[in-house]
Protein backbone atom coordinates (compact mmCIF):
# COMPACT_ATOMS: atom_id res chain seq x y z
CA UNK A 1 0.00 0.00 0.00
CA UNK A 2 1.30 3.53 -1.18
CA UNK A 3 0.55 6.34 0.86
CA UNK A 4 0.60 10.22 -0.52
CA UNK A 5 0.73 11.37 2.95
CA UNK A 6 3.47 14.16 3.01
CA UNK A 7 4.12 13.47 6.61
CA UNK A 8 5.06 9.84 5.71
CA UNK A 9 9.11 9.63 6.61
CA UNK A 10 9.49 12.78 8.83
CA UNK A 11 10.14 10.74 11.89
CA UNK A 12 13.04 8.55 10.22
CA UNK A 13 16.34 10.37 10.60
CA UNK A 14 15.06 10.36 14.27
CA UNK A 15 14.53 6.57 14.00
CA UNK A 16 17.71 5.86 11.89
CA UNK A 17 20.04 7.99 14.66
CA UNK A 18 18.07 6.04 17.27
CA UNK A 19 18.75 2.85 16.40
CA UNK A 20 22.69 3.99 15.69
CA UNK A 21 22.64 4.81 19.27
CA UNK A 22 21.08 1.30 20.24
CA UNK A 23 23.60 -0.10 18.41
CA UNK A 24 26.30 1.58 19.49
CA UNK A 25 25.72 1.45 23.35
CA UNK A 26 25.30 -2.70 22.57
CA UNK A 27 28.71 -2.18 21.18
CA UNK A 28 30.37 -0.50 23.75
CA UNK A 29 28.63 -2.66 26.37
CA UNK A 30 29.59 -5.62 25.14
CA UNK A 31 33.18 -4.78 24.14
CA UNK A 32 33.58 -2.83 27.97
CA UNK A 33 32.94 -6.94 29.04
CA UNK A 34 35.27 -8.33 27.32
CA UNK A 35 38.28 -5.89 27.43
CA UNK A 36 40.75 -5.31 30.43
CA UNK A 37 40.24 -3.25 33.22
CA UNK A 38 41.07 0.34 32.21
CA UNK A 39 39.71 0.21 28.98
CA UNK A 40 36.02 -1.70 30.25
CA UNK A 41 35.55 1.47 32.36
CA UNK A 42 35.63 4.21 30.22
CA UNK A 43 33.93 2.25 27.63
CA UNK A 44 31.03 1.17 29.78
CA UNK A 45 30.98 5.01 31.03
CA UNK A 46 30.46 5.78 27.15
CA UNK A 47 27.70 3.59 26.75
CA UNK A 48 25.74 5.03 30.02
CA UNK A 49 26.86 8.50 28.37
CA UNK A 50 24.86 7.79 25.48
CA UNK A 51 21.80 6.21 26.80
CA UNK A 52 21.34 9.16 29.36
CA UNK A 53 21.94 11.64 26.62
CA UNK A 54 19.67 10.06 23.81
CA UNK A 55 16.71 11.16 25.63
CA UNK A 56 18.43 14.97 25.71
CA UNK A 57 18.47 15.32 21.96
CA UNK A 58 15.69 14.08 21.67
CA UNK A 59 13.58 16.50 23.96
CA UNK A 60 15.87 19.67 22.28
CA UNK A 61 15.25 18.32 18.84
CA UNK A 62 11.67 17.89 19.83
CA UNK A 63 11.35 22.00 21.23
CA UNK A 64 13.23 22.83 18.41
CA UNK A 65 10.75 21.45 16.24
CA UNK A 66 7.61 23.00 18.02
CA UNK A 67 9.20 26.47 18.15
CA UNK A 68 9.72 25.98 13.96
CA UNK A 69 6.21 25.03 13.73
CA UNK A 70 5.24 27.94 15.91
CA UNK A 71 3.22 25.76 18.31
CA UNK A 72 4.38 27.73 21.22
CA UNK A 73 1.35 25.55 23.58
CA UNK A 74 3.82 22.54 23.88
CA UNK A 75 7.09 24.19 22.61
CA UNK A 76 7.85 25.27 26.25
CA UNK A 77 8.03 21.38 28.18
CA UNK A 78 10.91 20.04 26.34
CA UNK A 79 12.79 22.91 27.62
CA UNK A 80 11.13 22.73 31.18
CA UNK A 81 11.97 19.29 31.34
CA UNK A 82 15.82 20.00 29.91
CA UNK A 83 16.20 22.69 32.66
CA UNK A 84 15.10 20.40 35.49
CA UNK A 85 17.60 18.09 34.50
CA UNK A 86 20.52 20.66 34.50
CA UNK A 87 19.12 21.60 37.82
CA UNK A 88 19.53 17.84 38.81
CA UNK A 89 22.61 17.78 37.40
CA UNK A 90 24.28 20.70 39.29
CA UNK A 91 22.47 19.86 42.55
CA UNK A 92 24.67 16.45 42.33
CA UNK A 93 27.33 17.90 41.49
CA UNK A 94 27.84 19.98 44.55
C-alpha cells in the first residue's frame, strides 16, 4: 500500500540515529565486558553516556521542532523538562 501522505518519513532520521545509538551502546557494552580493566571502564561510562543523553536530543530536537512550527502551547516542556535536569545535574554535582 502507497501512501501520498506528506508526513510519511518525517520521523526517520530520528529513528535511523536512534537505532545507531542502540547499536552503538550494545557495542560498547559488550566490548567494555570483554576488554581489560582500564579500557572496560571508560567504555562502559560511554555507553551510560549515550543512553542518558539520547533522551536529551531528543527532547531539544523535539522544542526545536515546536518552536519551527510555531506551536508555542507545547514548545515550552521540552525545555522545562531540559532545565530540570541541569538543575539535577548541578544539585549532584555539589
Amino acid at each position: 500500500m502507497v501512501s501520498n501522505d506528506p508526513r510519511q518519513g518525517r520521523f526517520e532520521t530520528a529513528a535511523r540515529l536512534l537505532r545507531a545509538a542502540a547499536v552503538a551502546t550494545g557495542v560498547l557494552a559488550a566490548t567494555a565486558v570483554v576488554l581489560p580493566e582500564p579500557v572496560d571502564h571508560t567504555l562502559a561510562v560511554v555507553a551510560v553516556a549515550v543512553v542518558a543523553l539520547v533522551p536529551v536530543v531528543r527532547l531539544t530536537w523535539l522544542g526545536i521542532r515546536w518552536i519551527r512550527r510555531g506551536d508555542r502551547t507545547f514548545a515550552w516542556i521540552p525545555f522545562a523538562i531540559l532545565a530540570v535536569i541541569s538543575v539535577g545535574l548541578v544539585v549532584t554535582a555539589a
